[in-house]
Protein backbone atom coordinates (compact mmCIF):
# COMPACT_ATOMS: atom_id res chain seq x y z
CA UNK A 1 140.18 80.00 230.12
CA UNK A 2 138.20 82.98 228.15
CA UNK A 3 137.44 82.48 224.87
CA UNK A 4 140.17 83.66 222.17
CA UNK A 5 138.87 87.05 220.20
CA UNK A 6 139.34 88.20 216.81
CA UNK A 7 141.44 90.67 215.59
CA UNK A 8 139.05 92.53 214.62
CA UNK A 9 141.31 95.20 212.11
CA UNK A 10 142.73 92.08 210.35
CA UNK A 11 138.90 90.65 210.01
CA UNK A 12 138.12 93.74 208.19
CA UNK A 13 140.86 93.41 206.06
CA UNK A 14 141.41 89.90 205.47
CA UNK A 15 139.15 87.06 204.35
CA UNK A 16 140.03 83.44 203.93
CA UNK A 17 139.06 81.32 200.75
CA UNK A 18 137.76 77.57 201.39
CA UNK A 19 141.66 76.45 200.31
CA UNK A 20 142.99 78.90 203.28
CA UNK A 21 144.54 81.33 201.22
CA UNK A 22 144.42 84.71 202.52
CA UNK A 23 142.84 87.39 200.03
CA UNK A 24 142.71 90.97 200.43
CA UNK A 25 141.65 94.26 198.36
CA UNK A 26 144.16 96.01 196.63
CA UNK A 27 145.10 99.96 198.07
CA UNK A 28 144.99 102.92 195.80
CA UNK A 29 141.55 102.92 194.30
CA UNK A 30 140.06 105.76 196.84
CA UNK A 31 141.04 109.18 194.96
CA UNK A 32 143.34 110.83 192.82
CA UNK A 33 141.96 108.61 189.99
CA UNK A 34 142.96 110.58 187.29
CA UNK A 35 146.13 110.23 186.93
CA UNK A 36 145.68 106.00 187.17
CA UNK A 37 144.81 104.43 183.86
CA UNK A 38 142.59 102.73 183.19
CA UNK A 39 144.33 99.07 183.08
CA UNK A 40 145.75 99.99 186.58
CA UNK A 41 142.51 100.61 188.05
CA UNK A 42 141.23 97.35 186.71
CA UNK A 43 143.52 95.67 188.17
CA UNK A 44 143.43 97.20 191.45
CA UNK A 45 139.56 95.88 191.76
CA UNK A 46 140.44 92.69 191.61
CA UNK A 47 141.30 90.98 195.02
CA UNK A 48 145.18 90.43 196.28
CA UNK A 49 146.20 87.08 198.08
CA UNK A 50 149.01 87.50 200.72
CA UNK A 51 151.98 85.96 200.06
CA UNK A 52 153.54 82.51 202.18
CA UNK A 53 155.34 84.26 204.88
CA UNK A 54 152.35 86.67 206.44
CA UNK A 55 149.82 84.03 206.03
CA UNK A 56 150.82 82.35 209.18
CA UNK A 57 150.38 85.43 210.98
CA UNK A 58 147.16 86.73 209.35
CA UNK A 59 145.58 83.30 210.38
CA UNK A 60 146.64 83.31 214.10
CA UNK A 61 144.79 87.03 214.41
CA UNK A 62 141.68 85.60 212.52
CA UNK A 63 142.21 82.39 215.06
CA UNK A 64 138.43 82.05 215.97
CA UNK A 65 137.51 81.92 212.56
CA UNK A 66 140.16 80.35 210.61
């Protein structure tokens, strides 16, 4: 049996906290930052955990590793 490989798109995206939550950065903080305020684009920096349903699925691409 070969070994099982990461996904590696979701690897890029994804990283797994030492609890095995799922966390994630936030989208929209690439351009067009003028129109954002400023209190949007501070919270966009901070890092997104994936909800209950996708973490199942998130975790069996990153199987290797998590």
């Amino acid at each position: 049996m070969p070994k099982m490989k990461t996904k590696k798109s979701a690897a890029k995206r994804f990283t797994l906290t030492a609890s095995g939550k799922v966390k994630y950065k936030k989208m929209n903080l690439r351009h067009i930052l003028t129109k954002k305020s400023a209190k949007r684009k501070r919270n966009l920096r901070k890092a997104g955990f994936v909800d209950g349903g996708n973490v199942r699925m998130i975790k069996k691409q990153l199987l290797p590793n998590g």
